[in-house]
Protein backbone atom coordinates (compact mmCIF):
# COMPACT_ATOMS: atom_id res chain seq x y z
CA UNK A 1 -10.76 -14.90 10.38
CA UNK A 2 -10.33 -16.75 7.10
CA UNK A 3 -7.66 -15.53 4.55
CA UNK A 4 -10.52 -13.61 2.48
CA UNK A 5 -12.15 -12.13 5.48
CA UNK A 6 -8.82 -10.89 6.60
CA UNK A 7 -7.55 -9.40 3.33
CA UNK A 8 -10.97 -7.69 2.76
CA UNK A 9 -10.86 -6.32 6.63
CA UNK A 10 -7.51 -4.95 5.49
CA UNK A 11 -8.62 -3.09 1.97
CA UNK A 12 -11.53 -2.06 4.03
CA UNK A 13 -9.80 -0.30 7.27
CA UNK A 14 -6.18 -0.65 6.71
CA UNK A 15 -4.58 2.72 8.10
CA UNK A 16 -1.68 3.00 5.45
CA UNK A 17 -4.94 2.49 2.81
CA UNK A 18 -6.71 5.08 4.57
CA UNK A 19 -3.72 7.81 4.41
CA UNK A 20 -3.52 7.10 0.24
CA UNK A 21 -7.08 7.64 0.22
CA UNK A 22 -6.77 11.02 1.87
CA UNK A 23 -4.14 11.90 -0.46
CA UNK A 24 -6.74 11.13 -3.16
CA UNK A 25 -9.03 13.06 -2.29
CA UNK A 26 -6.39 16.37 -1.43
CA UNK A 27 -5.42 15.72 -4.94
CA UNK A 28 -9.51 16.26 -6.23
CA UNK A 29 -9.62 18.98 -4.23
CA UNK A 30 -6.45 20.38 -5.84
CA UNK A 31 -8.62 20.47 -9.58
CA UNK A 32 -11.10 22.48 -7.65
CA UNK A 33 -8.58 24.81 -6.22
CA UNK A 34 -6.48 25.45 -10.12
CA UNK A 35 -10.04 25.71 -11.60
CA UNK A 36 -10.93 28.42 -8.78
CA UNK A 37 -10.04 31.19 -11.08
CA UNK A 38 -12.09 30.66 -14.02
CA UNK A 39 -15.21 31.06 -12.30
CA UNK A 40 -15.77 34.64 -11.09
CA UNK A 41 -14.73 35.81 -7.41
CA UNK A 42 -16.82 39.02 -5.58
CA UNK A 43 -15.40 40.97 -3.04
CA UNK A 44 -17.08 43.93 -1.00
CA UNK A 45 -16.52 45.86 1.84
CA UNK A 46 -16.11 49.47 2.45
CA UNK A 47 -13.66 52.31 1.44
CA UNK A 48 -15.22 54.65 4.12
CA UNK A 49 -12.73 57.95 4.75
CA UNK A 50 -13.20 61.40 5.10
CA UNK A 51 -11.35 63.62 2.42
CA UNK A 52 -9.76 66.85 3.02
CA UNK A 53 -9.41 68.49 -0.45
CA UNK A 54 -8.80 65.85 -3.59
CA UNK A 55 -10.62 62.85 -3.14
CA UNK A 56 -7.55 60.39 -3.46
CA UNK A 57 -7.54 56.79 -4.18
CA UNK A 58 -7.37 53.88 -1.16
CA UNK A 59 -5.96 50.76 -2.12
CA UNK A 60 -6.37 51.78 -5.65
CA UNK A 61 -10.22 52.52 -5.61
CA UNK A 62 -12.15 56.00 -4.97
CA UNK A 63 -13.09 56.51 -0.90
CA UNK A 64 -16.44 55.12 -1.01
CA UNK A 65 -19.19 54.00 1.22
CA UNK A 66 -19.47 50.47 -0.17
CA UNK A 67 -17.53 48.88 -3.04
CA UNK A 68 -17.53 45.99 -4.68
CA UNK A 69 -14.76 43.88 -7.12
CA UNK A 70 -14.95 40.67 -9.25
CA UNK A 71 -12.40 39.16 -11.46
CA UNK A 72 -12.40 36.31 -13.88
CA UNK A 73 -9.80 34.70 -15.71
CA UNK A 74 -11.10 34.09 -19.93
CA UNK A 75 -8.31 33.18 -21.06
CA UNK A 76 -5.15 31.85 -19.54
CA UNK A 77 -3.38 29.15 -21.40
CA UNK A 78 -0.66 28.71 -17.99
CA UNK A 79 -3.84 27.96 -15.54
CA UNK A 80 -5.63 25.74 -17.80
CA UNK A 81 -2.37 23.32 -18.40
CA UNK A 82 -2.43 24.00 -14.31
CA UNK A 83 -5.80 22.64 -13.75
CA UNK A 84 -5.66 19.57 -16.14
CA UNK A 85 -2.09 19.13 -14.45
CA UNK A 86 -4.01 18.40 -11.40
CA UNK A 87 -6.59 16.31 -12.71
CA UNK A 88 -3.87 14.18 -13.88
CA UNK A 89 -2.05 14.37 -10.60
CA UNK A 90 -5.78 13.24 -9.24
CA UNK A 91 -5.64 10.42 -11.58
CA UNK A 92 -1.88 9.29 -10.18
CA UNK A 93 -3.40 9.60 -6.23
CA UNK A 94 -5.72 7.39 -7.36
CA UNK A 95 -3.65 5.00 -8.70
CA UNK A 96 -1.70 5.16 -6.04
CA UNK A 97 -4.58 4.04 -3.71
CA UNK A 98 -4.60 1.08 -5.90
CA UNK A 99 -1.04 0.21 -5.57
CA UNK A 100 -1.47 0.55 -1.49
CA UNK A 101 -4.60 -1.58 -1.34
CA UNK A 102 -2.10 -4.17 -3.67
CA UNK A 103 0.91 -3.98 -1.22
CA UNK A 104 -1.37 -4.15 2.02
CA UNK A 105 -3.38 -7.02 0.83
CA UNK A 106 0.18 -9.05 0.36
CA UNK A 107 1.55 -7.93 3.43
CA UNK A 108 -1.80 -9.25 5.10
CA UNK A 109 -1.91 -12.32 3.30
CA UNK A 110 1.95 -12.96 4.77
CA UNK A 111 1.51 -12.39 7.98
CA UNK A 112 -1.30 -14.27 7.59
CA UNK A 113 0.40 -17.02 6.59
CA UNK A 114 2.62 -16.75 9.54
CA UNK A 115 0.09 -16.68 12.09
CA UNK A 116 -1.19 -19.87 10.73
CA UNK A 117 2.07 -21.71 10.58
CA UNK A 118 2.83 -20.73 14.02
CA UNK A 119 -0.10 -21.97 14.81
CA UNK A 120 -0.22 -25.24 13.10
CA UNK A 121 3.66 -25.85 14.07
CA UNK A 122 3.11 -24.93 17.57
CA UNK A 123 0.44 -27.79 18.05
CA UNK A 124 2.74 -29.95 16.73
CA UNK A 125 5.75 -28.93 18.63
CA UNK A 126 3.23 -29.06 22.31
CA UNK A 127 2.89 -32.71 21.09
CA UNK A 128 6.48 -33.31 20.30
CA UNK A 129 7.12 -32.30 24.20
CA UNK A 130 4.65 -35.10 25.40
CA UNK A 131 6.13 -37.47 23.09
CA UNK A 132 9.74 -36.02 24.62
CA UNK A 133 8.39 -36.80 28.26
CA UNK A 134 6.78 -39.98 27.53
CA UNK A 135 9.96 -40.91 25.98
CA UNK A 136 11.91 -39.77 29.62
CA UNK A 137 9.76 -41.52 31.87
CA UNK A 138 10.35 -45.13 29.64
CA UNK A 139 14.04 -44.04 29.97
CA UNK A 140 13.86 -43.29 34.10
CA UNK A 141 11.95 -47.25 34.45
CA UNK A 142 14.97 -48.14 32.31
CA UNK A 143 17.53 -46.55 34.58
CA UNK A 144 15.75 -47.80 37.79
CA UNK A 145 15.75 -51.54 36.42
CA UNK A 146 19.45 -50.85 35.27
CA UNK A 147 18.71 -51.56 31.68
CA UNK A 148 19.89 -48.19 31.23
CA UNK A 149 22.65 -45.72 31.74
CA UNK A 150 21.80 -42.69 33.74
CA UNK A 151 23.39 -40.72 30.75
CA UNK A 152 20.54 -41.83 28.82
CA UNK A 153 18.48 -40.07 31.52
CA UNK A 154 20.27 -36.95 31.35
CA UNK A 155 19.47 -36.98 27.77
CA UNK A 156 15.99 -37.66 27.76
CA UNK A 157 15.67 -34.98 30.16
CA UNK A 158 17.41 -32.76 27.97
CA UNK A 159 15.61 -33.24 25.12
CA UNK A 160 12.30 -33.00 26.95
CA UNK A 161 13.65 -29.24 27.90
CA UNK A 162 14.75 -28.54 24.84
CA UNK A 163 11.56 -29.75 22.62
CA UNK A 164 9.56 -27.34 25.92
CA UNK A 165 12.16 -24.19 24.65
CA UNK A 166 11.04 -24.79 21.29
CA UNK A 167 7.03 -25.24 22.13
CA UNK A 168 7.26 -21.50 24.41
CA UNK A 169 9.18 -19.80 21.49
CA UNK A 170 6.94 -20.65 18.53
CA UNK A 171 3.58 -20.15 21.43
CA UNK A 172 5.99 -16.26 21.79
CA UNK A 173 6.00 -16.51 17.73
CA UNK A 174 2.01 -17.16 17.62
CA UNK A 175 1.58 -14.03 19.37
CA UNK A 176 3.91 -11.60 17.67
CA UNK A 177 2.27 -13.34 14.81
CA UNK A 178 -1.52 -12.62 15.42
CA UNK A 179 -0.63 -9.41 16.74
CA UNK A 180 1.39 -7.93 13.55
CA UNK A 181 -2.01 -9.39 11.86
CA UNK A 182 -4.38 -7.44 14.21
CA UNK A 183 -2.45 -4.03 13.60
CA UNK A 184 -1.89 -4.84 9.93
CA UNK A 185 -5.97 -5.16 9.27
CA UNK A 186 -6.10 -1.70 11.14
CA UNK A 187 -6.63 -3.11 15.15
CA UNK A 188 -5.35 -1.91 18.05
CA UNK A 189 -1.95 -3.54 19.19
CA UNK A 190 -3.67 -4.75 22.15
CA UNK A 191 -5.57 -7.35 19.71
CA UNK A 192 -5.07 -10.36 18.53
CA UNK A 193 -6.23 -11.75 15.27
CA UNK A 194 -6.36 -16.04 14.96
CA UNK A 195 -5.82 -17.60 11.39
CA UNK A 196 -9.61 -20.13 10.90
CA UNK A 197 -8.44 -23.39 10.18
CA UNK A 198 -9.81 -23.71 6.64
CA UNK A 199 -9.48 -26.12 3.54
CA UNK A 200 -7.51 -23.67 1.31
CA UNK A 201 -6.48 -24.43 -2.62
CA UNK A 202 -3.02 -22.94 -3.36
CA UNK A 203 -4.23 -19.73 -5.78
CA UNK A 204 -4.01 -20.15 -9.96
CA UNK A 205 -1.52 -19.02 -11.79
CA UNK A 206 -1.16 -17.25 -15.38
CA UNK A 207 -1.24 -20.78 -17.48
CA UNK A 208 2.70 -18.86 -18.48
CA UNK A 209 5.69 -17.31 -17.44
CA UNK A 210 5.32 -15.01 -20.77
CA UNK A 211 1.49 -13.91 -20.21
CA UNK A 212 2.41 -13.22 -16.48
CA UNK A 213 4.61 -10.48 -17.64
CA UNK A 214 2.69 -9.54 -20.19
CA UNK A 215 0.01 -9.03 -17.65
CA UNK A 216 1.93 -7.38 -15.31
CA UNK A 217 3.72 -4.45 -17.78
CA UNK A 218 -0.34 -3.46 -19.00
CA UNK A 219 -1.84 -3.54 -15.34
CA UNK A 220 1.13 -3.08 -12.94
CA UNK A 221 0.40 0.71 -10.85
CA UNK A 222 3.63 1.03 -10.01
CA UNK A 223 3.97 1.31 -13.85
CA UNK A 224 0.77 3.38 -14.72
CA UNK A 225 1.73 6.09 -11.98
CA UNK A 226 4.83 6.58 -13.62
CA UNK A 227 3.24 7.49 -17.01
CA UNK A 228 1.12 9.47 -15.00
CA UNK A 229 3.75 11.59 -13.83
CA UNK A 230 5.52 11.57 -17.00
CA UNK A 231 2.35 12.88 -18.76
CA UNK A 232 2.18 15.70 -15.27
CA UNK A 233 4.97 16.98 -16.17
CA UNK A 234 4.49 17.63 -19.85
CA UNK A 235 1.32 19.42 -18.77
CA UNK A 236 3.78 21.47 -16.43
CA UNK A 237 6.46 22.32 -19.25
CA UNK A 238 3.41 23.11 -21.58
CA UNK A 239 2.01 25.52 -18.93
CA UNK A 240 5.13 26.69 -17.96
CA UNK A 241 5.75 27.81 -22.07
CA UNK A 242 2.16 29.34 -21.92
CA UNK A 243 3.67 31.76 -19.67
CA UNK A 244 4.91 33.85 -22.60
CA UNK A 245 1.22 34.47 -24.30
CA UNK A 246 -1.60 36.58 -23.55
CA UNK A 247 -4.06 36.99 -21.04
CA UNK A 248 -7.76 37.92 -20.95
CA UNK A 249 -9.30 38.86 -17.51
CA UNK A 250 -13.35 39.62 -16.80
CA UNK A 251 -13.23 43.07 -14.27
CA UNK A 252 -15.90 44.82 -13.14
CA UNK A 253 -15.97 46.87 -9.97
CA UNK A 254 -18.64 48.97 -8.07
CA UNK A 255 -18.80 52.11 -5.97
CA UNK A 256 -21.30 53.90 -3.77
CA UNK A 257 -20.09 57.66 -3.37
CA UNK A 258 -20.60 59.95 -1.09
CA UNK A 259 -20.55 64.00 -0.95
CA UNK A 260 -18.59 64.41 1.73
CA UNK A 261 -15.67 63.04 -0.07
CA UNK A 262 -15.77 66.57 -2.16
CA UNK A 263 -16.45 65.01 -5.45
CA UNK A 264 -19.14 67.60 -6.71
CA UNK A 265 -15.93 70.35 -5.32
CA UNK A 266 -13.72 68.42 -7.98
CA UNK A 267 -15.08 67.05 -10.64
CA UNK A 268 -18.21 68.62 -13.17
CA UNK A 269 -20.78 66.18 -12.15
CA UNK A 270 -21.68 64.00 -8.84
CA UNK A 271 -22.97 59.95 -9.47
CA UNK A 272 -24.11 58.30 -6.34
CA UNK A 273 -23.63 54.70 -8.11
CA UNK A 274 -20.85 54.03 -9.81
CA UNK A 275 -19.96 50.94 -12.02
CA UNK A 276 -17.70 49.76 -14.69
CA UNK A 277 -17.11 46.08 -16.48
CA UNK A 278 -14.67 45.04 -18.76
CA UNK A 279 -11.87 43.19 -20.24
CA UNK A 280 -8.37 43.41 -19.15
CA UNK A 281 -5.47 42.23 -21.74
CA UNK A 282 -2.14 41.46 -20.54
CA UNK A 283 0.81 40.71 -22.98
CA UNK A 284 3.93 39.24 -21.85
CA UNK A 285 7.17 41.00 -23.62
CA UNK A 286 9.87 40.06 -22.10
CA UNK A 287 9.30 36.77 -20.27
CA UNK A 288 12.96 36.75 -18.78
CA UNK A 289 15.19 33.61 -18.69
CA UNK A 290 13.73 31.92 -15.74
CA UNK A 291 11.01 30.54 -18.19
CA UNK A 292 13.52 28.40 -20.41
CA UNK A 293 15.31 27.66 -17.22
CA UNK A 294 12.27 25.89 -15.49
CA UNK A 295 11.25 24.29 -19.20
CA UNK A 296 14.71 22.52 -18.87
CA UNK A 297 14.25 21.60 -15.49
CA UNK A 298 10.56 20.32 -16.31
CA UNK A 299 12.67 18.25 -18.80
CA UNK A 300 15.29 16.99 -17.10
CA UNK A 301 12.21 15.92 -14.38
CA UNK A 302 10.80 13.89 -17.63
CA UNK A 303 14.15 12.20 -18.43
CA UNK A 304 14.88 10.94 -15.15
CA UNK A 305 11.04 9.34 -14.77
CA UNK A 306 11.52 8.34 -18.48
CA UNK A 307 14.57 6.05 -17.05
CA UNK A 308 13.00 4.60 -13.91
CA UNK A 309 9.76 3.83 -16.43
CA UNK A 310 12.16 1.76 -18.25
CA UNK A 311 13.82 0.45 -15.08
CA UNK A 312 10.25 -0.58 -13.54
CA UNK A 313 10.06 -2.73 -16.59
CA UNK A 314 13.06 -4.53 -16.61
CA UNK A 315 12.63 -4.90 -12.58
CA UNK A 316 9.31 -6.34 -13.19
CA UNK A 317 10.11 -8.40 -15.80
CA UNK A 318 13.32 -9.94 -14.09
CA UNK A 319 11.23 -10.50 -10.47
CA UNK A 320 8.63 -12.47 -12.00
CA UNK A 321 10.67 -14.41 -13.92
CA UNK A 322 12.94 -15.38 -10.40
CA UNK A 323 9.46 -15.59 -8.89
CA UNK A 324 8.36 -17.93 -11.13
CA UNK A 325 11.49 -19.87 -10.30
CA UNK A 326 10.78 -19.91 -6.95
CA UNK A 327 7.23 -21.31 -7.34
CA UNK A 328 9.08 -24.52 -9.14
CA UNK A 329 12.07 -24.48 -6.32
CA UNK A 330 8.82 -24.50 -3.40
CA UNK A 331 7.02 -26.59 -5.16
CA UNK A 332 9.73 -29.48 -5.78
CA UNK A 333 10.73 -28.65 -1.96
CA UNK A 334 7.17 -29.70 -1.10
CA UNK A 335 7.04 -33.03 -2.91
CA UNK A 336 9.86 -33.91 -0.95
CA UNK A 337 8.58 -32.82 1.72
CA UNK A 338 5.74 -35.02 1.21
CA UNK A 339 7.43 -38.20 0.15
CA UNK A 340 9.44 -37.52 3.02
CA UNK A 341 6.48 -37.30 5.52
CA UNK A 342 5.00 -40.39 3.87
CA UNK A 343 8.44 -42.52 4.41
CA UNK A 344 7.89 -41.10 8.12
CA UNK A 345 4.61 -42.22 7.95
CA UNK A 346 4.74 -45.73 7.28
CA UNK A 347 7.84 -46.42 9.40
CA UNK A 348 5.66 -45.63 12.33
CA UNK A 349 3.05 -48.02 11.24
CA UNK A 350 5.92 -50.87 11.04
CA UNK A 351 7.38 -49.54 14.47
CA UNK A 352 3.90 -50.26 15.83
CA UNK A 353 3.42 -53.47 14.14
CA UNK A 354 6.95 -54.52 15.64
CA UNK A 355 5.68 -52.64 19.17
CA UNK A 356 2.98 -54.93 19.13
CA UNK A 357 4.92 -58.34 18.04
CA UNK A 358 7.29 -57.48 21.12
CA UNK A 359 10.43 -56.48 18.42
CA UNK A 360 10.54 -53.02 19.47
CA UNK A 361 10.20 -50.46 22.42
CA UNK A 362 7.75 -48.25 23.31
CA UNK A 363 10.92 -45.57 23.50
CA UNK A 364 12.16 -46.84 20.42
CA UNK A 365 7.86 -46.06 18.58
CA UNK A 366 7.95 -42.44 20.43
CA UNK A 367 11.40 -41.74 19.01
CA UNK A 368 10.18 -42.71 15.44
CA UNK A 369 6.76 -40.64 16.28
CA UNK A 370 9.35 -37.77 17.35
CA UNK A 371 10.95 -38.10 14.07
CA UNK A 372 7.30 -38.11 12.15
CA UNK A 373 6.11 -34.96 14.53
CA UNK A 374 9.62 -33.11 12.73
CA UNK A 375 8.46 -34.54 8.78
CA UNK A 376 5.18 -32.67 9.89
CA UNK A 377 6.61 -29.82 10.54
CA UNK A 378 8.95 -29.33 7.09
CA UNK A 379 5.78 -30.65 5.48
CA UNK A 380 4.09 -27.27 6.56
CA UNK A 381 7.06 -24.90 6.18
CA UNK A 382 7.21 -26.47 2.37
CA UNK A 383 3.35 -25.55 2.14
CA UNK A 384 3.45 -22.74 2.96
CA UNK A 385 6.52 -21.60 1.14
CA UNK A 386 4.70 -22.59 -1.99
CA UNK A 387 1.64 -20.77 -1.19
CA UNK A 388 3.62 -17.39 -0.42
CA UNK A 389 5.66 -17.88 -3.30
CA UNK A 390 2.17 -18.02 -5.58
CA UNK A 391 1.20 -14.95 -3.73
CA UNK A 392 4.08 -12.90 -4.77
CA UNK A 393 3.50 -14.01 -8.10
CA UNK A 394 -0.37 -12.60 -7.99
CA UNK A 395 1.39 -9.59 -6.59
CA UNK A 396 3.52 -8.57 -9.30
CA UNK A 397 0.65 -9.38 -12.23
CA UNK A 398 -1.94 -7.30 -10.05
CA UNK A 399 -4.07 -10.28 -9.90
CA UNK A 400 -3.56 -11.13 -6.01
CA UNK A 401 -6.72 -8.99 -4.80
CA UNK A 402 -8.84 -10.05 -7.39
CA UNK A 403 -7.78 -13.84 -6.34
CA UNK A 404 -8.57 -13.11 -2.63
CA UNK A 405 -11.95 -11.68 -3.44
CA UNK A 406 -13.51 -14.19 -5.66
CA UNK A 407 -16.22 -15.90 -3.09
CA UNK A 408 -15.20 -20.48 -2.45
CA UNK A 409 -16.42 -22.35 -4.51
């Protein structure tokens, strides 16, 4: 896969993604749940029972043949804070999707990034140990025409192992590598997932330091979920103070009689059908302390998000501005790196020019093509150090997703 096809794999089937997302929706079936009440709820069944003298009440209602209840709330200031409490709580699960799909799509992008370099520095390293060998057997000719010490065979030999250590652990890192990537973009640990070899731009920036952070304190989720929460809670300590006024119910309740219950015995007149609808009022008096004891909780709840809010801030401010830093630290790395690989470079052109003119030795142009094979490999680490730093950078201003989807130009 390339980069983008891996990152959108990830958004797309990611299993950590997929457990915010059922979160989300438990929290839009929690409005539906707080809003039950408003809308009106039947019962029926039966109060059948024989009565022996006065017909007495079951469960609070006449013995009956069939009855029949409903109840509505009208008005209840609590539930109503309640239900827009849990559309706001609905509104928090869904940024906290968001925030997931953010933190996954990094992640991906990382071990993305290390699947590649083990990759890339693996080929190089398998390359290194044929350079290693060819440099042994020009050493073993030497030793054989006694132009050289056998120490300088032992040594040889060593290195040849030693480069052959280095090729099997990064081939052991490849895997680990492409694995972590398989089960990161929602695979089965038994899969592997290989890094395309693609022509890839580093990603763009915020043109400054200042509009990065800017950007990141208006769009950050970490940031919004907080307020979210903030603004939850004042809907609780609101509903939790609406505890202490009135409330207006919708009642009704039907009853089909019968005579064997001794109602025409006990009462002046006998009704078959029996029905009754109405209002019920219910006026708290005495509301007890526990109401101004959970307010103050509530608000206690608010003060402590009200400080990590401002913490967030100052956490998100300070890590792009050290991961800003760290762009210009990667990114001077990698010119050395470059100009280091270029110096490299050219001194195994002259080594072959001198191999050529008879001035050198063919151990002395695989040594130098050693040394080259090692400028490749910081060349790459320094790449990729720059790219990942960029990444985190995306990250933190909540631009990193939007950078991975836009389609190559």
């Amino acid at each position: 896969m390339t980069l983008r096809q891996a990152v959108e794999t990830a958004i797309r089937q990611n299993p950590d993604i997929a457990l915010a997302r059922l979160e989300e929706e438990k929290a839009r079936l929690a409005v539906r749940v707080e809003r039950d009440p408003f809308a009106p709820r039947i019962t029926a069944g039966s109060g059948l029972a024989y009565s022996n003298g006065f017909p007495m009440s079951i469960e609070g209602s006449a013995p009956s043949i069939v009855q029949a209840n409903a109840r509505q709330f009208i008005f209840n200031r609590q539930q109503s804070f309640a239900v827009a409490q849990a559309k706001e709580d609905a509104r928090g699960a869904s940024l906290a999707v968001t925030s997931k799909r953010d933190e996954v799509a990094y992640r991906v992008a990382s071990l993305y990034l290390d699947a590649e370099r083990a990759a890339r520095i693996g080929d190089l390293a398998r390359k290194d140990v044929e350079t290693q060998a060819k440099v042994l057997e020009t050493v073993q000719a030497q030793v054989r025409e006694g132009r050289a010490l056998p120490l300088a065979e032992k040594t040889a030999a060593y290195q040849v192992a030693r480069a052959r250590q280095i090729a099997d652990s990064l081939e052991d890192d490849q895997a680990t590598a492409e694995t972590a990537l398989a089960i990161g973009l929602g695979f089965a640990a038994e899969d592997r997932v290989r890094p395309v070899e693609e022509q890839r731009s580093a990603p763009v920036l915020r043109q400054s330091e200042e509009e990065a952070i800017q950007a990141a304190l208006e769009s950050n989720t970490e940031l919004r979920r907080l307020e979210s929460q903030i603004v939850s809670k004042e809907l609780e300590r609101r509903g939790e103070k609406a505890s202490r006024l009135p409330r207006v119910d919708l009642v009704a309740q039907y009853g089909l009689f019968a005579k064997f219950n001794n109602y025409a015995e006990y009462f002046v007149k006998f009704q078959r059908n029996n029905g009754q609808i109405g209002v019920s009022f219910q006026i708290p008096l005495l509301a007890g302390p526990g109401v101004s004891a959970q307010v103050a909780q509530t608000l206690t709840d608010i003060a402590h998000l009200k400080i990590e809010l401002t913490n967030t801030r100052n956490r998100i401010a300070s890590d792009l501005q050290q991961s800003f830093r760290q762009v210009k630290r990667a990114e001077t790395a990698g010119d050395v790196a470059r100009l280091d690989l270029e110096v490299a470079r050219e001194q195994l052109s002259v080594d072959l020019a001198q191999l050529q003119e008879g001035r050198l030795t063919l151990r002395q142009v695989e040594e130098a093509r050693i040394v080259e094979n090692q400028k490749w490999i910081a060349f790459y680490d320094a790449q990729y150090a720059v790219e990942r730093a960029r990444w985190n950078v995306l990250r933190l201003t909540g631009d990193l997703v939007a950078s991975l989807e836009e389609p190559p130009k």
